[in-house]
C-alpha atoms as a PDB file:
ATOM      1  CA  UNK A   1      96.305  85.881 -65.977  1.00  0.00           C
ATOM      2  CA  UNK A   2      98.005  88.637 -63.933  1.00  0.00           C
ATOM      3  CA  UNK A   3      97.310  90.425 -60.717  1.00  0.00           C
ATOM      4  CA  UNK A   4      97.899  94.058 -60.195  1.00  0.00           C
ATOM      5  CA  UNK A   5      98.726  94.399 -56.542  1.00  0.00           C
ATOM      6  CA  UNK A   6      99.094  96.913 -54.003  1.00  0.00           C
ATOM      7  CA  UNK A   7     102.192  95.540 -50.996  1.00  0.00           C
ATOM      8  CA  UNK A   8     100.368  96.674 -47.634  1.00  0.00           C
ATOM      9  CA  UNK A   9     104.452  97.224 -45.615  1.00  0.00           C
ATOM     10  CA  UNK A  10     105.275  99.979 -48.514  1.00  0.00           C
ATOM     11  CA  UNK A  11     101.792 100.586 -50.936  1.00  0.00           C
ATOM     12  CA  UNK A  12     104.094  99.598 -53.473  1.00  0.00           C
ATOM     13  CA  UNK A  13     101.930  98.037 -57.071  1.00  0.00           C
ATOM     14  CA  UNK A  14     102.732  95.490 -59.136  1.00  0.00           C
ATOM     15  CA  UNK A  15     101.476  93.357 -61.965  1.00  0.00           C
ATOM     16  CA  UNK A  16     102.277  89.910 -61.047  1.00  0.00           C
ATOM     17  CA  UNK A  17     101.178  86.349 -62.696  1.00  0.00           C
ATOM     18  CA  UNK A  18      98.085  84.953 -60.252  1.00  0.00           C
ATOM     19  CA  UNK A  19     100.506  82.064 -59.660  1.00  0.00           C
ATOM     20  CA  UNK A  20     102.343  84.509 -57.345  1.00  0.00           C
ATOM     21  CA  UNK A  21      99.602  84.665 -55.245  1.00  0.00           C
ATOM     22  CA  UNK A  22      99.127  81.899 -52.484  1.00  0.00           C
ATOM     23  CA  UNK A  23      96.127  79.885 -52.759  1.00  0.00           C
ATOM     24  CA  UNK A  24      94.526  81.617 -55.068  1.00  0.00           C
ATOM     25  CA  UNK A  25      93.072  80.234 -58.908  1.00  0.00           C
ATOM     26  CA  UNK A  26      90.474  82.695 -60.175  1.00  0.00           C
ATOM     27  CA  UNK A  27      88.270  81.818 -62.572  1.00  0.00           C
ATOM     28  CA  UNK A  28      87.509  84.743 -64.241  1.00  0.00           C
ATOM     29  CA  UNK A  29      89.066  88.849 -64.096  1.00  0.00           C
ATOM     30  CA  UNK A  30      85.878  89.471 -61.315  1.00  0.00           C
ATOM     31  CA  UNK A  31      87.129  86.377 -59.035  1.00  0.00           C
ATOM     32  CA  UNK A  32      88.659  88.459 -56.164  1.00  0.00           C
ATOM     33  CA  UNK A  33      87.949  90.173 -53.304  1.00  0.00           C
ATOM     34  CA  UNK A  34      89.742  93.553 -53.630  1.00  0.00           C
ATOM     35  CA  UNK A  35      88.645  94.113 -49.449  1.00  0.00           C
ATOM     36  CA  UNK A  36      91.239  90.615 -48.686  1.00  0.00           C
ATOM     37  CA  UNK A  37      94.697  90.440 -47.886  1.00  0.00           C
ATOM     38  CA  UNK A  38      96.615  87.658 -50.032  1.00  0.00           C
ATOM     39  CA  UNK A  39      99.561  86.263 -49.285  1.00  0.00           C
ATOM     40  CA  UNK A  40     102.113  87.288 -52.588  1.00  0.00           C
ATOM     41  CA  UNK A  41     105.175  86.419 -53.844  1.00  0.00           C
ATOM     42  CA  UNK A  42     107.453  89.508 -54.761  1.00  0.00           C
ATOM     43  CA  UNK A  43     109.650  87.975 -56.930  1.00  0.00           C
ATOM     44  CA  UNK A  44     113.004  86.670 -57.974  1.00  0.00           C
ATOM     45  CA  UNK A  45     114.778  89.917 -57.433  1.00  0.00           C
ATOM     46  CA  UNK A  46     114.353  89.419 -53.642  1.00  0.00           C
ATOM     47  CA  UNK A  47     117.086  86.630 -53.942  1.00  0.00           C
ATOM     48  CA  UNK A  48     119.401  88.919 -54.769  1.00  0.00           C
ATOM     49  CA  UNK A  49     119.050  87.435 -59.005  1.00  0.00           C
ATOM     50  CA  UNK A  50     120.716  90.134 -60.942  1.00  0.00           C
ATOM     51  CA  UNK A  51     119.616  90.621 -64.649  1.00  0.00           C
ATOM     52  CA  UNK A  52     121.980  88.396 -66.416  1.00  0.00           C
ATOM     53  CA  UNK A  53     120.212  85.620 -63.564  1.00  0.00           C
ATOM     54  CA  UNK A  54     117.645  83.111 -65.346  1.00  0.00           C
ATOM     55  CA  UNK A  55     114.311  83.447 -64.592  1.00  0.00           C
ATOM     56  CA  UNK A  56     112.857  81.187 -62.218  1.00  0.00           C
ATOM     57  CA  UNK A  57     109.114  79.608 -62.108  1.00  0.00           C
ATOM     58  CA  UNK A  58     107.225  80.980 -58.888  1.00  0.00           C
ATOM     59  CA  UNK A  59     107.025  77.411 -57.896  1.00  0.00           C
ATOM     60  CA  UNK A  60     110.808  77.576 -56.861  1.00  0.00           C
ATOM     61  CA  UNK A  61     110.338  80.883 -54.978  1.00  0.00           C
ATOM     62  CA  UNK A  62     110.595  79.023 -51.682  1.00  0.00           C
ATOM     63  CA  UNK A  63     112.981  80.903 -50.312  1.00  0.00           C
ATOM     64  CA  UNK A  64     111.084  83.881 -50.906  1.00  0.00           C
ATOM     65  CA  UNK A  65     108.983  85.799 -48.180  1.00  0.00           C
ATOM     66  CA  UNK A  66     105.390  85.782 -48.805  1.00  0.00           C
ATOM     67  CA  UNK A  67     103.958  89.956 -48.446  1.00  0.00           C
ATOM     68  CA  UNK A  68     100.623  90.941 -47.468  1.00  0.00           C
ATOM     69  CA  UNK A  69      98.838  92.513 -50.698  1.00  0.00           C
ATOM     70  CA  UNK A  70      95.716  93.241 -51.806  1.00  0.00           C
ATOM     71  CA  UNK A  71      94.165  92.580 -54.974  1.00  0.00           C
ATOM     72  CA  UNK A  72      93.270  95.583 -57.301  1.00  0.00           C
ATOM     73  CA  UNK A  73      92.712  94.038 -60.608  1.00  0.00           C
ATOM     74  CA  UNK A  74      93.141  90.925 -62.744  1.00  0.00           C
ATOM     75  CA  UNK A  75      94.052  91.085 -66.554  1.00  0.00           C
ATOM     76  CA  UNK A  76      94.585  88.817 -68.946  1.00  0.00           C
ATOM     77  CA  UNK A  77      97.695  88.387 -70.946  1.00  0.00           C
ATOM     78  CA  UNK A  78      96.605  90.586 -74.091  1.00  0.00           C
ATOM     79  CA  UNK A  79      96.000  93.233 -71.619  1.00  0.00           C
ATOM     80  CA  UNK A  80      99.514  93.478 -70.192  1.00  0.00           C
ATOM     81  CA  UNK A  81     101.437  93.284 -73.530  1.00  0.00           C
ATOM     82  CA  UNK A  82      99.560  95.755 -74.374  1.00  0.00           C
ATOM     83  CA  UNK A  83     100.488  97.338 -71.109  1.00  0.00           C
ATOM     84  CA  UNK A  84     103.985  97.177 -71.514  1.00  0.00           C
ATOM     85  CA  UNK A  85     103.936  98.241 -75.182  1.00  0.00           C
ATOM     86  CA  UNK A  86     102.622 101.221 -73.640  1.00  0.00           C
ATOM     87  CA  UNK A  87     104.991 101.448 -71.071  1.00  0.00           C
ATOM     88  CA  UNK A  88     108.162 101.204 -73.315  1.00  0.00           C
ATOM     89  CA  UNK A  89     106.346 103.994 -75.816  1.00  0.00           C
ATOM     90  CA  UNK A  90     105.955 106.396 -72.804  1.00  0.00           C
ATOM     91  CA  UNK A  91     109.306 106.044 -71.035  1.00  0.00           C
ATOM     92  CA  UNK A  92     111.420 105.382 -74.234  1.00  0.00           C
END
């Protein structure tokens, strides 16, 4: 399942796996309270991991900073392949 965030320092979105999100296992797309602040993950890419990096698990993100976000949707994995199907049609 992914989260679609919105990063509270710079209102910048982004779909992210739920595992980025600290302390948080919902049980359904509804499980959230889009009025809370979470605790997120960024990513890799705030290491400084370049492309040709390989990916790591969000469970070795430790020396990543945890952001202030708040929840504005949860999808499900056929939702955001579809997503990015879409994505790569519109900006190819």
């Amino acid at each position: 399942m992914y989260a679609f965030v919105r990063f509270l320092e710079d209102n910048v979105c982004y779909a992210l796996p739920v595992s980025c999100v600290r302390d948080f296992s919902p049980r359904s797309r509804l499980d959230f309270d889009n009025q809370k602040v979470y605790a997120v993950y960024r990513g890799p890419e705030e290491l400084g991991a370049g492309p040709e990096s390989p990916p790591r698990a969000p469970r070795d993100w430790g020396a990543l900073l945890l952001h202030k976000a708040q929840i504005l949707a949860l999808a499900g994995e056929e939702t955001m392949t579809l997503l990015s199907h879409l994505d790569h049609h519109w900006t190819a």
